[in-house]
Protein backbone atom coordinates (compact mmCIF):
# COMPACT_ATOMS: atom_id res chain seq x y z
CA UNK A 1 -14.71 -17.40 34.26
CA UNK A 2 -16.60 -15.51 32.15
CA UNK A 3 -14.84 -12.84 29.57
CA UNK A 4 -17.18 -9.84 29.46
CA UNK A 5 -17.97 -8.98 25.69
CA UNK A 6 -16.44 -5.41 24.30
CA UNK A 7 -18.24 -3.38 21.70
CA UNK A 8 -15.99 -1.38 19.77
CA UNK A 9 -18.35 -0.26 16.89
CA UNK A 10 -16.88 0.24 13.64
CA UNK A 11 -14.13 2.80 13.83
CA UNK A 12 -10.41 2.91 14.46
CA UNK A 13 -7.79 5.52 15.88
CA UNK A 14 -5.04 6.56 13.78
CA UNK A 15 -1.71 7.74 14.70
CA UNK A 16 -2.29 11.16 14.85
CA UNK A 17 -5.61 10.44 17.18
CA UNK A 18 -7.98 10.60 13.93
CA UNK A 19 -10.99 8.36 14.35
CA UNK A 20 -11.60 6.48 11.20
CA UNK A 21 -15.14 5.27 10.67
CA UNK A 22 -15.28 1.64 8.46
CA UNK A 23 -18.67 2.00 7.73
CA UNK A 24 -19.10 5.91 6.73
CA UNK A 25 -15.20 7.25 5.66
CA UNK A 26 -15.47 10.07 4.19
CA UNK A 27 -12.02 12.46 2.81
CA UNK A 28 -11.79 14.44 5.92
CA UNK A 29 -10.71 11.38 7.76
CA UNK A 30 -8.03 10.63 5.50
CA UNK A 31 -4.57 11.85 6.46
CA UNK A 32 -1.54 11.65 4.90
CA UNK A 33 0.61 11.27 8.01
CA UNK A 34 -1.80 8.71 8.86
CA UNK A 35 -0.79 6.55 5.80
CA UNK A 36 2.69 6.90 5.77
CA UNK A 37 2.60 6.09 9.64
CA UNK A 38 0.79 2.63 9.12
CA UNK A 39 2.07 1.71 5.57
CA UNK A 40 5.75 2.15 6.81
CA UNK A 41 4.92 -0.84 9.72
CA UNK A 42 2.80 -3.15 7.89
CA UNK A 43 4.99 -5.65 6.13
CA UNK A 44 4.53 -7.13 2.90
CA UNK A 45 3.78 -10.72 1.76
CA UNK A 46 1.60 -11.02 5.29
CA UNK A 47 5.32 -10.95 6.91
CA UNK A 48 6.52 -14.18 4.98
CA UNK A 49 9.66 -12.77 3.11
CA UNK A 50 13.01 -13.30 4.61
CA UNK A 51 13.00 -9.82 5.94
CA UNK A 52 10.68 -6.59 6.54
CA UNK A 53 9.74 -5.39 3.49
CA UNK A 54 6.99 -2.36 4.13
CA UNK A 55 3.83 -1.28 1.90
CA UNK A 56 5.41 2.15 2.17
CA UNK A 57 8.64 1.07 0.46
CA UNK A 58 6.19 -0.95 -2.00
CA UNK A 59 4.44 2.08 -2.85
CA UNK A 60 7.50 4.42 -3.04
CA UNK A 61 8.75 1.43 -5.98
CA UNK A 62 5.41 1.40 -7.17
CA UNK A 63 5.58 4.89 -7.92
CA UNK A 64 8.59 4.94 -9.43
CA UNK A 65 7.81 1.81 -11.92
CA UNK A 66 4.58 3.83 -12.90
CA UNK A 67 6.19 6.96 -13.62
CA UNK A 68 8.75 4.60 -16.19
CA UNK A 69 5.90 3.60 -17.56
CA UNK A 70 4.06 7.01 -18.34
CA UNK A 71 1.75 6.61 -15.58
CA UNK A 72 0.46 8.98 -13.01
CA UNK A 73 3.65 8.74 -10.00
CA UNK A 74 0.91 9.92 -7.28
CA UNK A 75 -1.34 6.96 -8.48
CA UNK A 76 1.18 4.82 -7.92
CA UNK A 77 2.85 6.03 -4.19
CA UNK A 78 -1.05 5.69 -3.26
CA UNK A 79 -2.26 2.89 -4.92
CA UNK A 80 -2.11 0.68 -1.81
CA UNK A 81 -2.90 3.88 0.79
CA UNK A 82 -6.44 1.98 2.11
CA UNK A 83 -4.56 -0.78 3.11
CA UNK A 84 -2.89 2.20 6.40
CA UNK A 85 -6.88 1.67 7.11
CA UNK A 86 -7.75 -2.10 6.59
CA UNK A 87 -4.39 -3.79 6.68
CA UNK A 88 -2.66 -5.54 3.71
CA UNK A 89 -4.27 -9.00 3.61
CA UNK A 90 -2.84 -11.36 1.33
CA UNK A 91 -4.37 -11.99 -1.73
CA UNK A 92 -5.56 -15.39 -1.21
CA UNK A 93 -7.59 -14.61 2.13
CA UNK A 94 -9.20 -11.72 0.41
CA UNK A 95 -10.61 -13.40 -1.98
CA UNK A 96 -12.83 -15.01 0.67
CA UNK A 97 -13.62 -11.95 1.85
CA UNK A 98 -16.68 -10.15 -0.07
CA UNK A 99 -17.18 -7.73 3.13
CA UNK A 100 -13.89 -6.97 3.19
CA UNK A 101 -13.62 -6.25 -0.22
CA UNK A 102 -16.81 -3.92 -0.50
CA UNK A 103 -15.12 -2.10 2.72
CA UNK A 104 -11.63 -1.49 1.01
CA UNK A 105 -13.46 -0.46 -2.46
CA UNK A 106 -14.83 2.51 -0.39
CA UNK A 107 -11.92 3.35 1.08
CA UNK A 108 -10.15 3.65 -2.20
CA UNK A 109 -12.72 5.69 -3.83
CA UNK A 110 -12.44 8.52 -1.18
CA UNK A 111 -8.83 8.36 -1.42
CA UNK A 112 -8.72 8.38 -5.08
CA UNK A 113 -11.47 11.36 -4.61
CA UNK A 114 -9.53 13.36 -2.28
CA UNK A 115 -5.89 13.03 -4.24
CA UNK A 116 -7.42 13.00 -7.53
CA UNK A 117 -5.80 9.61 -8.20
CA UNK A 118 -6.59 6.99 -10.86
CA UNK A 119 -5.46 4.20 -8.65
CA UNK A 120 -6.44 1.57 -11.17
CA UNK A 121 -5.12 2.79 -14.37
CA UNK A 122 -3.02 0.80 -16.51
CA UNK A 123 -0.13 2.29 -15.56
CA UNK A 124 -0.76 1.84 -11.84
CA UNK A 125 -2.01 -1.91 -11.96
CA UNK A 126 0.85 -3.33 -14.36
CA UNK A 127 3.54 -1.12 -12.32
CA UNK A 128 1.94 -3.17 -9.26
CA UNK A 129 2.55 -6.29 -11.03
CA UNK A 130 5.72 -5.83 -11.87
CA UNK A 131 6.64 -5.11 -8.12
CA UNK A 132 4.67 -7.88 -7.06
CA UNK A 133 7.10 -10.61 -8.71
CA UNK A 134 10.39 -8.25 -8.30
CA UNK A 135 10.00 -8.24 -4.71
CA UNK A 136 9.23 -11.64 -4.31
CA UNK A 137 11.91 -13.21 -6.10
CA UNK A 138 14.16 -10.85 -3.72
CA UNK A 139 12.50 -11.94 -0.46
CA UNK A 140 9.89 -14.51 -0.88
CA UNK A 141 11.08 -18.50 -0.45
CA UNK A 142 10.05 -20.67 -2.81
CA UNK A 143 8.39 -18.04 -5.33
CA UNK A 144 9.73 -19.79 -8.35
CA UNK A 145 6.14 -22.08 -7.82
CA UNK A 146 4.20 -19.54 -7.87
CA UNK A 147 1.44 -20.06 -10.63
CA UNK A 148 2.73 -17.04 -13.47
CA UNK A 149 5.87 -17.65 -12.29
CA UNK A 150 7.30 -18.12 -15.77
CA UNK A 151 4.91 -15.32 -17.77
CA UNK A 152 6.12 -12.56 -14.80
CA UNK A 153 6.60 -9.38 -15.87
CA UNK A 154 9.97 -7.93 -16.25
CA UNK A 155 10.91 -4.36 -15.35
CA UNK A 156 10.95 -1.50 -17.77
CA UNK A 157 13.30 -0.18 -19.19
CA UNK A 158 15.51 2.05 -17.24
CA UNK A 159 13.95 1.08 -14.15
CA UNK A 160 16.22 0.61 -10.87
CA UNK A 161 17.20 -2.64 -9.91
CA UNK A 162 15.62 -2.97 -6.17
CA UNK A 163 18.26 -3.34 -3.93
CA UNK A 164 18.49 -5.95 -1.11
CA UNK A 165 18.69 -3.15 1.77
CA UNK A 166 15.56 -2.60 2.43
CA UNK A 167 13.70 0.86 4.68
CA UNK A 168 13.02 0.09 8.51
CA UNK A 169 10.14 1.59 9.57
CA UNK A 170 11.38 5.12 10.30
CA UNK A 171 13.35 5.35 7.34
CA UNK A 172 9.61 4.26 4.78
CA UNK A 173 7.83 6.79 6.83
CA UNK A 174 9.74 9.78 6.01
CA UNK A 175 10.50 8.71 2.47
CA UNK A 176 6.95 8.26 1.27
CA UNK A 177 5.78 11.79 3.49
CA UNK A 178 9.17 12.80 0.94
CA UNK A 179 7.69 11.37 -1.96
CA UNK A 180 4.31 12.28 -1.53
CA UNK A 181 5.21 15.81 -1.06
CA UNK A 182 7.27 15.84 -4.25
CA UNK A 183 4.44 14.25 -6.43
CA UNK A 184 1.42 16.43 -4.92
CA UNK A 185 0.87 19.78 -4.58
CA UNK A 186 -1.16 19.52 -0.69
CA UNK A 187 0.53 20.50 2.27
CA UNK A 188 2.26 17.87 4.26
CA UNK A 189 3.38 18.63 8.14
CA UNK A 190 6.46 16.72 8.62
């Protein structure tokens, strides 16, 4: 038997029935709802951790570790938002992927357009970095290999220890619509 071929050209349907076009997003398309929707059921470390750890949660830390470190909060909630679009893909893969890469770049400039963002400033990147190896001690096995592993970052000062309970799905949705809506002055529909 022959399986009949599908096109499905290059756009996507978001939760609230948005289409999102890969190949020509533009800041109309973007919605906030949207984001916190997908980010809150797209789990971290391409699912590998010893439980569900969300980008949303990520983000909402993220955010907070930026802010302790005199960065732009709002840079930080959304400094992962194109991944709602393309999916978080783990580091390693992307690297392979050029296309992929070009693709997401676009997707973060219209975000960081529409927000007025600085999703790669100091702040935001190191803040990123920090998470990266906190939650991965916390839920990833065998993390002490890593290569870095012994020049990881620590957290700052006064920063909140992340705590082993982590958001379900539900729970990262409404905090980062919360979060978002504290940090920015645009209208959110909850």
């Amino acid at each position: 038997m022959k399986i009949k071929e599908v096109k499905t050209g290059t756009w996507i349907t978001t939760k609230s029935g948005n289409r999102f076009d890969f190949a020509n997003p533009t800041e109309d398309m973007l919605k906030i709802e949207d984001i916190a929707g997908a980010l809150s059921k797209i789990c971290r470390f391409g699912g590998h951790g010893r439980q569900f750890y969300s980008v949303a949660e990520h983000c909402i830390n993220v955010a907070r570790c930026t802010e302790a470190l005199g960065g732009d909060r709002l840079s930080g909630l959304l400094h992962d938002a194109q991944e709602a679009y393309c999916g978080d893909q783990v580091t390693p893969l992307k690297s392979l992927l050029p296309q992929y890469q070009t693709i997401e770049a676009s997707i973060v400039r219209i975000i960081a357009k529409k927000w007025k963002v600085d999703i790669g400033e100091y702040c935001v990147k190191e803040s990123d970095r920090v998470m990266l190896w906190a939650e991965a001690l916390l839920l990833v096995p065998g993390v002490r290999k890593w290569p870095g592993y012994k020049d990881r970052p620590k957290m700052p000062v006064g920063m909140f220890p992340l705590s082993k309970h982590h958001m379900n799905s539900s729970e990262a949705e409404w905090k980062f619509l919360q979060v978002f809506k504290q940090y920015s002055k645009h209208r959110v529909s909850l």
